[in-house]
N, C-alpha and C. Protein backbone atom coordinates (compact mmCIF):
# COMPACT_ATOMS: atom_id res chain seq x y z
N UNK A 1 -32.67 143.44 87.42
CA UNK A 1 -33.42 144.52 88.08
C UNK A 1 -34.12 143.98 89.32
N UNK A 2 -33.70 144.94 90.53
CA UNK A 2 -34.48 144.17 91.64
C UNK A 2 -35.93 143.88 91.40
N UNK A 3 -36.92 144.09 92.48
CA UNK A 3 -38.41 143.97 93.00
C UNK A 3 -38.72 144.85 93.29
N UNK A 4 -39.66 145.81 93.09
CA UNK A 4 -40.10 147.16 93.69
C UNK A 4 -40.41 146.84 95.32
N UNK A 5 -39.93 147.36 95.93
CA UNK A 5 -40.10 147.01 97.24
C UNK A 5 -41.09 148.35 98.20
N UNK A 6 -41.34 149.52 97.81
CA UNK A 6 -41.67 150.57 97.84
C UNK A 6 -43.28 150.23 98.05
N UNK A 7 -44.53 151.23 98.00
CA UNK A 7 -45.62 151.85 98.90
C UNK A 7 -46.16 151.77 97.22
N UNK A 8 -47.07 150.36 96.97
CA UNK A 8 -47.72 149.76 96.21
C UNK A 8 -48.73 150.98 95.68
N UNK A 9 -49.30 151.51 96.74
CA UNK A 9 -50.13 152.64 96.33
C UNK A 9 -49.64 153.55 95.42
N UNK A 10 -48.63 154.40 95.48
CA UNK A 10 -48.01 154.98 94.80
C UNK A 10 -47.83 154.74 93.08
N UNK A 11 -48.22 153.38 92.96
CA UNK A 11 -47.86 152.85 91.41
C UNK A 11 -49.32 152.94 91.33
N UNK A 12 -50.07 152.29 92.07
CA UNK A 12 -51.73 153.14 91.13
C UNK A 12 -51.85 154.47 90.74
N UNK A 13 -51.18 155.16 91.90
CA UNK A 13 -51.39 156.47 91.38
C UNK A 13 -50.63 157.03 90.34
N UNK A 14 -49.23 156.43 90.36
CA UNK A 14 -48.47 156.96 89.03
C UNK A 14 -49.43 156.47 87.42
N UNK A 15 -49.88 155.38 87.66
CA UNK A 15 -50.49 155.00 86.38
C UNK A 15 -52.02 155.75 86.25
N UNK A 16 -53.20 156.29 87.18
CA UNK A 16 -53.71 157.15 87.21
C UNK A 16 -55.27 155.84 87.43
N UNK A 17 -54.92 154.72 87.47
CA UNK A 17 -55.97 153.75 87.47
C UNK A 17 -55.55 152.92 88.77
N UNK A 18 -56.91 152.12 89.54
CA UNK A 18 -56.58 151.20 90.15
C UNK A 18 -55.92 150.23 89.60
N UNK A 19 -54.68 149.58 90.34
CA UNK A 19 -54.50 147.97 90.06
C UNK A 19 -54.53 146.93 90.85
N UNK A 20 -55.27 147.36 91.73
CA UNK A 20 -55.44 146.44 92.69
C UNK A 20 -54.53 145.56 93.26
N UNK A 21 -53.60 146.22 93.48
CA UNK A 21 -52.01 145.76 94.44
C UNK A 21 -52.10 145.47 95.87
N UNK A 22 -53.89 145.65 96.46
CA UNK A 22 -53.38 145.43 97.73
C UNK A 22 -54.59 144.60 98.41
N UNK A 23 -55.16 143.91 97.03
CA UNK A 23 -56.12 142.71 97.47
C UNK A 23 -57.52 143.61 97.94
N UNK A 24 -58.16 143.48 99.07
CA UNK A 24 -59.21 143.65 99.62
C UNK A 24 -59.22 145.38 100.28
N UNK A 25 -58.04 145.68 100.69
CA UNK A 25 -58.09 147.26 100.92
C UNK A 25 -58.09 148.26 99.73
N UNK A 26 -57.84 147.53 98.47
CA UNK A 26 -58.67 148.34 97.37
C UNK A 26 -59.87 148.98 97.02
N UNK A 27 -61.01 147.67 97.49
CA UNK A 27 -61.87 148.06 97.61
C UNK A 27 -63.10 148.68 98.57
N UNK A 28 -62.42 149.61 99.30
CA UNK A 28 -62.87 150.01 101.08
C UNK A 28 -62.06 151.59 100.48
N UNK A 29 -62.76 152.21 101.67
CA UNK A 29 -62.31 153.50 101.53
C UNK A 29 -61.13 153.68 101.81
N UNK A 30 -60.37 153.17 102.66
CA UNK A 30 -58.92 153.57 102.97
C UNK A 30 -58.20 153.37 101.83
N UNK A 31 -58.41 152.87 100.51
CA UNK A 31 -57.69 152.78 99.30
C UNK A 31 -56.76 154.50 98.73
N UNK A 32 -55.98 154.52 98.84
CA UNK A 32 -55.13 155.94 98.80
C UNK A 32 -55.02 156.10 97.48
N UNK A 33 -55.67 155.34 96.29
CA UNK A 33 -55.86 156.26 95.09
C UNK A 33 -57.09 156.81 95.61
N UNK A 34 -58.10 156.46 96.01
CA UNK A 34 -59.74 156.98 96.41
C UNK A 34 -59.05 158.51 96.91
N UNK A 35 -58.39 158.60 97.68
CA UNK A 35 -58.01 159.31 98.54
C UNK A 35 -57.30 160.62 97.96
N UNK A 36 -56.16 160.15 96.75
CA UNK A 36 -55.61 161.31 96.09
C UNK A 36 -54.96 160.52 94.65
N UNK A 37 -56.13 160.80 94.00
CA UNK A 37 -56.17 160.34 92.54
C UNK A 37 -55.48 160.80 91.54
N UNK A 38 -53.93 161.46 91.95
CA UNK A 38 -53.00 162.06 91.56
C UNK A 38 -51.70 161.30 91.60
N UNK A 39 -51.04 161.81 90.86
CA UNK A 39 -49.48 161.12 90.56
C UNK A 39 -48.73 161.45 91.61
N UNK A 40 -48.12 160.72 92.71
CA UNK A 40 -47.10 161.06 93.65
C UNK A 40 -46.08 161.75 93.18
N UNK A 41 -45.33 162.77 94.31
CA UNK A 41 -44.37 163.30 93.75
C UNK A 41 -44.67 165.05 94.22
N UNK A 42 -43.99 165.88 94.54
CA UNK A 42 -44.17 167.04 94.36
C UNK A 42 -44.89 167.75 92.98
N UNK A 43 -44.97 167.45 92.10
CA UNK A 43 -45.22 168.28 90.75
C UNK A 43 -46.89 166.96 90.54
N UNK A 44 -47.13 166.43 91.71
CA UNK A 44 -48.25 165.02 91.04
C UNK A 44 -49.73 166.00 90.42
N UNK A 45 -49.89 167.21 91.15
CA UNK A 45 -51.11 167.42 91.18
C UNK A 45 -50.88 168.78 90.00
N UNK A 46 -49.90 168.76 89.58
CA UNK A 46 -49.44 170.28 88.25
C UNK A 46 -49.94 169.74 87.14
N UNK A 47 -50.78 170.66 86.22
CA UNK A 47 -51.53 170.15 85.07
C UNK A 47 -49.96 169.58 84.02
N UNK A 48 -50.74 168.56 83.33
CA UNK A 48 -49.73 167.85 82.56
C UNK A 48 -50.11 167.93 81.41
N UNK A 49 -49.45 167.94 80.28
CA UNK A 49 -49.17 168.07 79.08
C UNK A 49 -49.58 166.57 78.61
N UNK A 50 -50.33 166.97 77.24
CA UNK A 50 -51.04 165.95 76.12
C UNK A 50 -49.87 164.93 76.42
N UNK A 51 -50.40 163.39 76.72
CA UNK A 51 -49.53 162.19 76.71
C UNK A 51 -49.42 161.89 75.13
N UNK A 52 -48.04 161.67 74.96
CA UNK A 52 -47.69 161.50 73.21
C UNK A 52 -48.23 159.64 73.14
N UNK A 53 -48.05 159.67 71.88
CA UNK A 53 -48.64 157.93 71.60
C UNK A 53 -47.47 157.18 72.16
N UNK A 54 -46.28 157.60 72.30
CA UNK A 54 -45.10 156.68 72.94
C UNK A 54 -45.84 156.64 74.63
N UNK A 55 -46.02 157.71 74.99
CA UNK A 55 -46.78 157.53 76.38
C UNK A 55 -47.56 156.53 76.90
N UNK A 56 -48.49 156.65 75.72
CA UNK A 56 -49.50 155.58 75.97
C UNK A 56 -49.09 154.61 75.87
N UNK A 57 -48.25 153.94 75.58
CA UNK A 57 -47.62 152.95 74.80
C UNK A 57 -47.15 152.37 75.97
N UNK A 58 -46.03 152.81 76.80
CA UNK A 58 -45.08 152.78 77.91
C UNK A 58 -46.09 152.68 79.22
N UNK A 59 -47.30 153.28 79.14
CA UNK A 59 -47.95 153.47 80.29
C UNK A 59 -48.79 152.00 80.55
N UNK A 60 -49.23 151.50 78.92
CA UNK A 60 -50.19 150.62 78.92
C UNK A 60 -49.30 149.36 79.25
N UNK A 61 -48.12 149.22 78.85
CA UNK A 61 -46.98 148.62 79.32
C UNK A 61 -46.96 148.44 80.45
N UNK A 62 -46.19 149.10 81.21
CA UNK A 62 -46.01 149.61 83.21
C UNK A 62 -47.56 148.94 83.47
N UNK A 63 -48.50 149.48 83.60
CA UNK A 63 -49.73 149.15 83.89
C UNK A 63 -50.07 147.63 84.13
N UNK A 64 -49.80 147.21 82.93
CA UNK A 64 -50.00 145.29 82.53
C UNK A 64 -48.72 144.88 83.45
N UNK A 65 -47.59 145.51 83.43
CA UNK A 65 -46.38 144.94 84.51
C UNK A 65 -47.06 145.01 85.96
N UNK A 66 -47.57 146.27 86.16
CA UNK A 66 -47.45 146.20 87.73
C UNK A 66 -48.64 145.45 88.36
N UNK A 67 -50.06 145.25 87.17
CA UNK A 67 -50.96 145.12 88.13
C UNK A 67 -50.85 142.93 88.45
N UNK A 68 -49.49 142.37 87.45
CA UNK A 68 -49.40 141.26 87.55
C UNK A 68 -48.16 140.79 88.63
N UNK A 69 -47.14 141.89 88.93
CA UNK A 69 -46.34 142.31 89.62
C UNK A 69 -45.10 141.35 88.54
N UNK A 70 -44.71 141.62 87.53
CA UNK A 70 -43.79 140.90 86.46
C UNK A 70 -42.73 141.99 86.22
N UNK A 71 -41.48 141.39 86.66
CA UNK A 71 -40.38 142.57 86.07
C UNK A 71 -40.57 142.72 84.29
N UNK A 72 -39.62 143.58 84.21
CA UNK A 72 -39.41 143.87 82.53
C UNK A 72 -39.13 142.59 81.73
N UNK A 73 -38.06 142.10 82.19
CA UNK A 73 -37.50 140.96 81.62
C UNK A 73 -38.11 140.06 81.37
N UNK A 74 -38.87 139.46 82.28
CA UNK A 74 -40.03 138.48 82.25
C UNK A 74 -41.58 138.67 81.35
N UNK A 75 -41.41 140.08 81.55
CA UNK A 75 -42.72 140.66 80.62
C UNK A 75 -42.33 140.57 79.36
N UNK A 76 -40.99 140.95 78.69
CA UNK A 76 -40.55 140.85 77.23
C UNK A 76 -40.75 139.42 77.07
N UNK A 77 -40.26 138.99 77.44
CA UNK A 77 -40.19 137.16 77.22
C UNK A 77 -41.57 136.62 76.93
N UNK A 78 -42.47 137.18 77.91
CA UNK A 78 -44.01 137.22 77.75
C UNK A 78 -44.40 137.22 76.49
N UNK A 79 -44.00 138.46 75.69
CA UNK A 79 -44.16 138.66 74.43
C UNK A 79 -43.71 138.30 73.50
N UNK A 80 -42.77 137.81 73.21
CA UNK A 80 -42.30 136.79 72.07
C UNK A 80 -42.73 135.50 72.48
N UNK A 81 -43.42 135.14 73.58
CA UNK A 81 -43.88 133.95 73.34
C UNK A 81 -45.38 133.80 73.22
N UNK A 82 -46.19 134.94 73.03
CA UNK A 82 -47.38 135.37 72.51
C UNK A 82 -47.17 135.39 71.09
N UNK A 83 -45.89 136.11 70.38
CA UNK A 83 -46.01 136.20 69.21
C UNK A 83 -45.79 135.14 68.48
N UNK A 84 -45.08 134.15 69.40
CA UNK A 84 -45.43 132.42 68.48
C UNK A 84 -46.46 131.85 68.28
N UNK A 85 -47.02 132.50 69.50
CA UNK A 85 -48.62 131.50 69.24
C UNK A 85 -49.64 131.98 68.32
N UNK A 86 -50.51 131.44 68.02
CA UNK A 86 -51.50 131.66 66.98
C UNK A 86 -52.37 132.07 67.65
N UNK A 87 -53.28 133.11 67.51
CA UNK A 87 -54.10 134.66 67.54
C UNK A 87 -53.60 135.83 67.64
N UNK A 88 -54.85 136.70 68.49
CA UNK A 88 -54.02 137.56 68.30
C UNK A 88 -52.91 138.09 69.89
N UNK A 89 -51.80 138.68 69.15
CA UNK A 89 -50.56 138.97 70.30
C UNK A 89 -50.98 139.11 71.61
N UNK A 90 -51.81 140.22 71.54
CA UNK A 90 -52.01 140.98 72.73
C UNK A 90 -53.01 140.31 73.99
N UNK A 91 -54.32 139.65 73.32
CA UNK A 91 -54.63 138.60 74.29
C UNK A 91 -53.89 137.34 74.40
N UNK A 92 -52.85 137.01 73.73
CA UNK A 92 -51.93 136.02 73.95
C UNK A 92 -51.17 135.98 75.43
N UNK A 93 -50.85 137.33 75.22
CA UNK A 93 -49.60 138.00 76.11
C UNK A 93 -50.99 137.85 77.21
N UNK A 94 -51.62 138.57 77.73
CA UNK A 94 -52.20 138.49 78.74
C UNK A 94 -53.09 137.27 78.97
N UNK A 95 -53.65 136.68 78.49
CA UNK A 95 -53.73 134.85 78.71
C UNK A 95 -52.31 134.29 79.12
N UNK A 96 -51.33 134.45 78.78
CA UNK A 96 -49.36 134.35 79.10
C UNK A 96 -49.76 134.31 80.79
N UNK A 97 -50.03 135.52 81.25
CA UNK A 97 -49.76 136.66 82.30
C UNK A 97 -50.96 135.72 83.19
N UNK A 98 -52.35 135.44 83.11
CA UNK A 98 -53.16 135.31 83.75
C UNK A 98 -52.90 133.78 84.09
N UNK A 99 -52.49 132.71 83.46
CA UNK A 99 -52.12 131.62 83.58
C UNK A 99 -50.59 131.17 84.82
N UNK A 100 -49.97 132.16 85.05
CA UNK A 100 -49.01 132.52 86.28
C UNK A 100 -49.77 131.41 87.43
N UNK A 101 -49.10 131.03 88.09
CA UNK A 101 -49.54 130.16 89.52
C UNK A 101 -49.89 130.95 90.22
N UNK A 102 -49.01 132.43 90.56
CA UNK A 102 -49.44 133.16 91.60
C UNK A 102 -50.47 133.93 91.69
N UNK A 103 -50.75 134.41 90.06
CA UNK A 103 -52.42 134.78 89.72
C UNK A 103 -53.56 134.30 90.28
N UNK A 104 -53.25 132.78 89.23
CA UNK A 104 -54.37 131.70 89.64
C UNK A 104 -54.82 131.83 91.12
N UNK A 105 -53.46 131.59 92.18
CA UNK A 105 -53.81 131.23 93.59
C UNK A 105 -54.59 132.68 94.05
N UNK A 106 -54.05 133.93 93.48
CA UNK A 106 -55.22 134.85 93.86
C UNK A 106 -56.50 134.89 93.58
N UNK A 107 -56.44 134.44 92.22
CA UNK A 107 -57.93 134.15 91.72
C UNK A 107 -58.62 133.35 92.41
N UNK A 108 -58.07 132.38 93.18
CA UNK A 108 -59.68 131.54 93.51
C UNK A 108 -59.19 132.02 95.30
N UNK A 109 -58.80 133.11 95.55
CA UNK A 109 -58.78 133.72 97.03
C UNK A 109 -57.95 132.67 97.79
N UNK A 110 -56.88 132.01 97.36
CA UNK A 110 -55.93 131.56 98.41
C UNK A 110 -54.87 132.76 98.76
N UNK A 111 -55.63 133.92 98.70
CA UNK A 111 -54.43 134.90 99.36
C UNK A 111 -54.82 136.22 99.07
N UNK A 112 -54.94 137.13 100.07
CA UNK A 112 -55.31 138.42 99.50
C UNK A 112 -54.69 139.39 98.43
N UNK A 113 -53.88 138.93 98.02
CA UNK A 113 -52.91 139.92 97.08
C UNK A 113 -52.49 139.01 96.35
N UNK A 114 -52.41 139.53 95.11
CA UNK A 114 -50.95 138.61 93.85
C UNK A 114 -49.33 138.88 94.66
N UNK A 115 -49.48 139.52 95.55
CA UNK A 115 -48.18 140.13 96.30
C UNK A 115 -47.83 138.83 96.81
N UNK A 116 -49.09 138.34 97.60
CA UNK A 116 -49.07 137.78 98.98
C UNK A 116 -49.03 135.99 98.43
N UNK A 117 -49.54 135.98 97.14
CA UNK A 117 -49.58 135.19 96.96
C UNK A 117 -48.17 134.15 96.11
N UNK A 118 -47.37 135.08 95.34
CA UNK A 118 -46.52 135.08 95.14
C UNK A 118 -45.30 134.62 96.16
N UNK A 119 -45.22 135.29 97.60
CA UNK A 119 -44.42 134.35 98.57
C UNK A 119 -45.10 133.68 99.02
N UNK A 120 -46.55 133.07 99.16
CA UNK A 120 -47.26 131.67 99.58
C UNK A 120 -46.44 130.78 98.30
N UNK A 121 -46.42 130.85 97.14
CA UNK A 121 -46.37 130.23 96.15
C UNK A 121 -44.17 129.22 96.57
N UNK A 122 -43.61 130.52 96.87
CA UNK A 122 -42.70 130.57 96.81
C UNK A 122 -42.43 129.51 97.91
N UNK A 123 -42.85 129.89 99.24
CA UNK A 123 -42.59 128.94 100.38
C UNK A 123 -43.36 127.42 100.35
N UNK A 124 -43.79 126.94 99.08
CA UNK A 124 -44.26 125.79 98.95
C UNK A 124 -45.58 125.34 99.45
N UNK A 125 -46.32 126.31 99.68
CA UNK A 125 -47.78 125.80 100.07
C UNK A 125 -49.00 125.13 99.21
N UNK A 126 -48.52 125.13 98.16
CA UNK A 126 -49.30 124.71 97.08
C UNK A 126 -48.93 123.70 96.16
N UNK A 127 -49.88 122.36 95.39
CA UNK A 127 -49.91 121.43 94.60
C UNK A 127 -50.46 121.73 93.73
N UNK A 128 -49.56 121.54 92.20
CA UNK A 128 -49.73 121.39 90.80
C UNK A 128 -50.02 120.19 90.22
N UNK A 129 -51.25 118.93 90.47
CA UNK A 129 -50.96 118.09 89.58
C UNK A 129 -50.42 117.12 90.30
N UNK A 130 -50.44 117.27 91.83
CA UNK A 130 -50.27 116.11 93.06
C UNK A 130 -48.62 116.68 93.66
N UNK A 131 -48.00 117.66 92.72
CA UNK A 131 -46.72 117.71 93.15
C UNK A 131 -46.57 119.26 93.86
N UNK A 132 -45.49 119.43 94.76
CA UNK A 132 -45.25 120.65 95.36
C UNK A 132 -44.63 121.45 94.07
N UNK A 133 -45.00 122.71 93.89
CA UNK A 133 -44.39 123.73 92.71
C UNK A 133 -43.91 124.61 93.67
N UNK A 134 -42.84 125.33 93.81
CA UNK A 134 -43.01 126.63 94.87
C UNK A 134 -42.26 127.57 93.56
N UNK A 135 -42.81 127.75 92.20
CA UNK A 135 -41.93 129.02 91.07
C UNK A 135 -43.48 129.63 90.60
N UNK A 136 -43.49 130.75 91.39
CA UNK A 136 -44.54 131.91 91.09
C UNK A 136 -45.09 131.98 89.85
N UNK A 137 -44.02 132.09 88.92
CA UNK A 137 -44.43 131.86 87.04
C UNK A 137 -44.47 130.87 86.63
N UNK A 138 -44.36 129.85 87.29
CA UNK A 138 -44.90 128.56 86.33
C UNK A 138 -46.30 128.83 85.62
N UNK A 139 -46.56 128.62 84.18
CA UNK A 139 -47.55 128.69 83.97
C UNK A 139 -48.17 127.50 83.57
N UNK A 140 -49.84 127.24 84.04
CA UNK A 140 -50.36 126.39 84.24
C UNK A 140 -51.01 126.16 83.09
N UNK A 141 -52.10 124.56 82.65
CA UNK A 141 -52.08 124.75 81.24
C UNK A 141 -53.73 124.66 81.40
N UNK A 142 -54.36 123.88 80.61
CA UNK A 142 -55.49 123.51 80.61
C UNK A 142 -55.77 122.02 81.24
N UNK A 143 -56.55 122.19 82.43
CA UNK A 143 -56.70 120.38 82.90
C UNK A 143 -56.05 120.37 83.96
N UNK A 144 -55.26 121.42 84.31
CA UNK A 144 -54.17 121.23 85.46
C UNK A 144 -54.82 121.30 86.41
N UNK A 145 -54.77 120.45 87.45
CA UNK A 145 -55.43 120.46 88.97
C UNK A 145 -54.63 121.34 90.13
N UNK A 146 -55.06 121.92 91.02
CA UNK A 146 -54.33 122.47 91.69
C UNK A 146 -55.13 122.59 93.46
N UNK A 147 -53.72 122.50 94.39
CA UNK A 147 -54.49 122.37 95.94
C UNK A 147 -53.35 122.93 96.89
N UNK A 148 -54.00 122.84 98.16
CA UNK A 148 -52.95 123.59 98.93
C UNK A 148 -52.54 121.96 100.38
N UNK A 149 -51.78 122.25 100.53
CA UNK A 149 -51.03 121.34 101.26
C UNK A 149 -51.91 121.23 102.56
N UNK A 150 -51.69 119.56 102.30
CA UNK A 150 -52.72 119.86 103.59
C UNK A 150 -52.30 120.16 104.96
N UNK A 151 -51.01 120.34 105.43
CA UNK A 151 -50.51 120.55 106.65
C UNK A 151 -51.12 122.56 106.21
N UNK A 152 -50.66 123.13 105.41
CA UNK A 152 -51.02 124.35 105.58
C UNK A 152 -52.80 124.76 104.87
N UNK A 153 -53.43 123.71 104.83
CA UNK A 153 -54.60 124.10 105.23
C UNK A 153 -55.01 124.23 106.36
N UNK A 154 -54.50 123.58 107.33
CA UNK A 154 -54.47 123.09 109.06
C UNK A 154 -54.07 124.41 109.26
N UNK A 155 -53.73 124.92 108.81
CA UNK A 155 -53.15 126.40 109.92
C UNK A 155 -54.14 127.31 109.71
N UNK A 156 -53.95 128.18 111.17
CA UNK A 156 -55.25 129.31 111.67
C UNK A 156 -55.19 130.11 110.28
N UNK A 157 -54.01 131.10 110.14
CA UNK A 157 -53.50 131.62 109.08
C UNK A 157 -54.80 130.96 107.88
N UNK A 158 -54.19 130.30 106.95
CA UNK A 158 -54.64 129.62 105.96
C UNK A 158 -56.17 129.82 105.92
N UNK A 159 -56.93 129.07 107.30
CA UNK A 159 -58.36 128.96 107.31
C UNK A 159 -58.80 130.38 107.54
N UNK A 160 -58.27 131.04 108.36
CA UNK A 160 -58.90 132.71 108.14
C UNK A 160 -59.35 133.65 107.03
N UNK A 161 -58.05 133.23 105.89
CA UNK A 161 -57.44 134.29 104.62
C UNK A 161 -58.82 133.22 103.82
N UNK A 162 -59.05 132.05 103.69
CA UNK A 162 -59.69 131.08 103.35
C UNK A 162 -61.56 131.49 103.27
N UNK A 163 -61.82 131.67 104.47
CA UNK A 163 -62.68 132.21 105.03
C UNK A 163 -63.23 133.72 104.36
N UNK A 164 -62.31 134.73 104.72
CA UNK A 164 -62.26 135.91 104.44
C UNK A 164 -63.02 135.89 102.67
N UNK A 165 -62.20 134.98 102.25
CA UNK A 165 -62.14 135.06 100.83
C UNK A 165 -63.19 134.35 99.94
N UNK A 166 -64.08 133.86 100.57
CA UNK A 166 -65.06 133.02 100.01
C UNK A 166 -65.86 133.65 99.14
N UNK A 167 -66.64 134.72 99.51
CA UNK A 167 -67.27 135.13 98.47
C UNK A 167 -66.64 135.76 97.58
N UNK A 168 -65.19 136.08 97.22
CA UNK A 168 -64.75 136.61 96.28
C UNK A 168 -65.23 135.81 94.95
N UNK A 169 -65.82 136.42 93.35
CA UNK A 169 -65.80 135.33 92.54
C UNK A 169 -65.06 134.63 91.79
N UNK A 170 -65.24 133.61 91.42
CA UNK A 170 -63.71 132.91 90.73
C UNK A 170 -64.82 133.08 88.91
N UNK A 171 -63.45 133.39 88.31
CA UNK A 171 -63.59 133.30 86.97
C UNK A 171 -64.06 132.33 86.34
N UNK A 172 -64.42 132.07 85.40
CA UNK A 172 -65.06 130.77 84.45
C UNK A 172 -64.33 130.02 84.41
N UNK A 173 -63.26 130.08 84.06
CA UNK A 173 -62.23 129.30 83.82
C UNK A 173 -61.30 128.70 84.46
N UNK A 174 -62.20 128.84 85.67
CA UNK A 174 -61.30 128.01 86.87
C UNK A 174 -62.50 127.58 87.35
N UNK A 175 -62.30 126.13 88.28
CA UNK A 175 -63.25 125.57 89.07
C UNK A 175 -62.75 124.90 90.04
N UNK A 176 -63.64 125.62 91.80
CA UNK A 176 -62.67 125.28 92.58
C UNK A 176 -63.87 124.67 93.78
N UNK A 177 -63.24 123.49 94.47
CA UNK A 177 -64.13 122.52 95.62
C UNK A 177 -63.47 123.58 96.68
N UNK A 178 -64.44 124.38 97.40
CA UNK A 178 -64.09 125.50 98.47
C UNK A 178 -63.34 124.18 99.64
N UNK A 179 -64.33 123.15 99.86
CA UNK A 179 -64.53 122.64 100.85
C UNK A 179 -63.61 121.78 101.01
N UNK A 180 -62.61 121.35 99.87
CA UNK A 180 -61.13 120.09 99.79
C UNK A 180 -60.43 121.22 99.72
N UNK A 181 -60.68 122.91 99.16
CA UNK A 181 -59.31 123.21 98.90
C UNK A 181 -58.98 123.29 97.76
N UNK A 182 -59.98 122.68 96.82
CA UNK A 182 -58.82 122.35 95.08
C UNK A 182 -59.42 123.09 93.93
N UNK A 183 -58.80 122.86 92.90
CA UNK A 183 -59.04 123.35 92.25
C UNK A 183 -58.63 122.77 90.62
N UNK A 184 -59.19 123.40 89.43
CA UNK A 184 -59.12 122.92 88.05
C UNK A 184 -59.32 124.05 87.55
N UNK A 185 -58.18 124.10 86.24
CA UNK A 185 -58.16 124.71 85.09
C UNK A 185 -58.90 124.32 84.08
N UNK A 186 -59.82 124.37 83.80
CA UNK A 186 -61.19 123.98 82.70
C UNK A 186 -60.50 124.65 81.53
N UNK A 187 -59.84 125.97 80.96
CA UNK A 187 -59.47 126.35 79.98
C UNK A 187 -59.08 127.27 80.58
N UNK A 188 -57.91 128.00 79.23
CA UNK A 188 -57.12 128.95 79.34
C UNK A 188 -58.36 130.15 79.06
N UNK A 189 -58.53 131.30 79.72
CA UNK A 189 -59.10 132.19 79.82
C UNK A 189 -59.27 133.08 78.32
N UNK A 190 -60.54 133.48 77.75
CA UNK A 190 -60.79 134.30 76.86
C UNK A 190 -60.23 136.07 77.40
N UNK A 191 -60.88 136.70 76.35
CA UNK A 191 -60.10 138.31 76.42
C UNK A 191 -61.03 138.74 77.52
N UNK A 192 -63.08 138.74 77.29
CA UNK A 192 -63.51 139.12 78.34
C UNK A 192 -63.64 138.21 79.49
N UNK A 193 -62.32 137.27 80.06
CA UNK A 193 -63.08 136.92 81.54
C UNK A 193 -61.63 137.07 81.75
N UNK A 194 -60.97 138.43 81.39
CA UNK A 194 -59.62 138.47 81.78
C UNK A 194 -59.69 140.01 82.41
N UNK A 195 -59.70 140.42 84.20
CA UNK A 195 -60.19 141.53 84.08
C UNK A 195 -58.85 142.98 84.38
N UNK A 196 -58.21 142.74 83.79
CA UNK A 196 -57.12 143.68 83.75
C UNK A 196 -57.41 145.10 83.31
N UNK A 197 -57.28 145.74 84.01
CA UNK A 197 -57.58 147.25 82.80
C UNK A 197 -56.30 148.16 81.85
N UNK A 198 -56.36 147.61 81.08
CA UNK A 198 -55.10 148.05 80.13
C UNK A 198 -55.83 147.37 79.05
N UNK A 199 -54.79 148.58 77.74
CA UNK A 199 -55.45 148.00 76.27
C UNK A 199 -54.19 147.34 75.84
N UNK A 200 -54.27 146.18 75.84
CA UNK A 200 -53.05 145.32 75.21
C UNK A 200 -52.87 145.45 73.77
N UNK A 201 -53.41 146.42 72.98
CA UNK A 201 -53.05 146.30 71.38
C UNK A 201 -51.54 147.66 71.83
N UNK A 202 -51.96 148.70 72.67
CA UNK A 202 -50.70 149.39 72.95
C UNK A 202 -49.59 148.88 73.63
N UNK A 203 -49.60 147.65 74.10
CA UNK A 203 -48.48 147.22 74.47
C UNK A 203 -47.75 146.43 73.48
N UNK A 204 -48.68 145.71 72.58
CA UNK A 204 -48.22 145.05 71.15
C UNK A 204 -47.18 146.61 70.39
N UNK A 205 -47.93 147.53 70.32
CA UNK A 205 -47.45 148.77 69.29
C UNK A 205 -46.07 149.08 70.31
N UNK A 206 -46.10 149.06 71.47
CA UNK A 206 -44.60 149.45 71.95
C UNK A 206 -43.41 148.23 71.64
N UNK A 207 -43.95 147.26 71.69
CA UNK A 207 -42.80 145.96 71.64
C UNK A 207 -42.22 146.08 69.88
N UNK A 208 -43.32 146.11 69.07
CA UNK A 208 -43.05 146.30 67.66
C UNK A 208 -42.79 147.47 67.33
N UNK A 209 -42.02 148.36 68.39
CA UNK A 209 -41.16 149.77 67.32
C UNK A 209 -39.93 148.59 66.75
């Protein structure tokens, strides 16, 4: 299955919640769910009929896919390898999801978007552990160090988005030297410092029909 390549906005609105697909213009007025908090489409704004529990199910699904930007395939896989691990599934699966490289690098603001950060990731701008990684889903563990190259710290680019992004906050579970660039995984993230909005026990109930 390709990449959604299509008008990011449009998938907040189909899911009826922000997902913050577009970094920093989410939160400013020009955000086009703010704008029309309706489902795209000719029929978006026609009253809709009671969502059945399969709905919810599928929605809470889509939702956890898009706001990490993870095809299907990769998201199933997600989940059987939550269901090996010991607790419970559903914060498994999204501890899975939040541990992503291209997350992380959004999380501590090396990039305005999981979009954006995802082809930073890809074109090799970033160190895992002293080594170049450029695979978006690698997932990172506990202890893992992480930095950005120093030829592309040197660039205008880099120091701007850098800049821009400073006061964004970084999660607990990351700890990052603004001023080298780097960064550490202190631990894999609990359920509340994971801020996704979806109920992951309905995405457990769709995988286990």
């Amino acid at each position: 299955m390709a990449r959604y390549t299509g008008a990011v906005c449009k998938l907040c609105r189909r899911e009826g919640k922000k997902l913050f697909l577009k970094g920093e213009r989410c939160h400013t007025g020009k955000c086009a769910f703010e704008r029309r908090a309706y489902a795209p489409g000719q029929h978006g704004q026609s009253r809709r009929r009671k969502t059945s529990e399969y709905g919810l199910q599928l929605r809470a699904k889509q939702q956890a896919r898009r706001y990490y930007g993870i095809q299907e395939g990769q998201f199933h896989k997600y989940f059987l390898m939550a269901e090996r691990r010991q607790g419970m599934t559903g914060e498994n699966l999204l501890r899975i999801c939040e541990s992503r490289l291209d997350n992380v690098v959004y999380l501590l603001g090396w990039s305005n978007s999981r979009a954006q950060a995802r082809q930073l990731v890809t074109h090799g701008h970033f160190l895992v552990n002293g080594k170049r990684v450029d695979i978006p889903s690698y997932l990172l563990k506990e202890g893992d160090s992480l930095g950005i190259k120093a030829k592309s710290k040197e660039s205008e680019n880099f120091k701007l988005m850098l800049e821009a992004n400073e006061a964004r906050p970084v999660p607990q579970w990351l700890d990052i030297d603004r001023e080298k660039a780097e960064a550490k995984v202190l631990n894999l993230p609990e359920r509340d410092q994971i801020a996704v909005p979806v109920e992951e026990h309905l995405i457990v109930e769709f995988y286990s029909k």
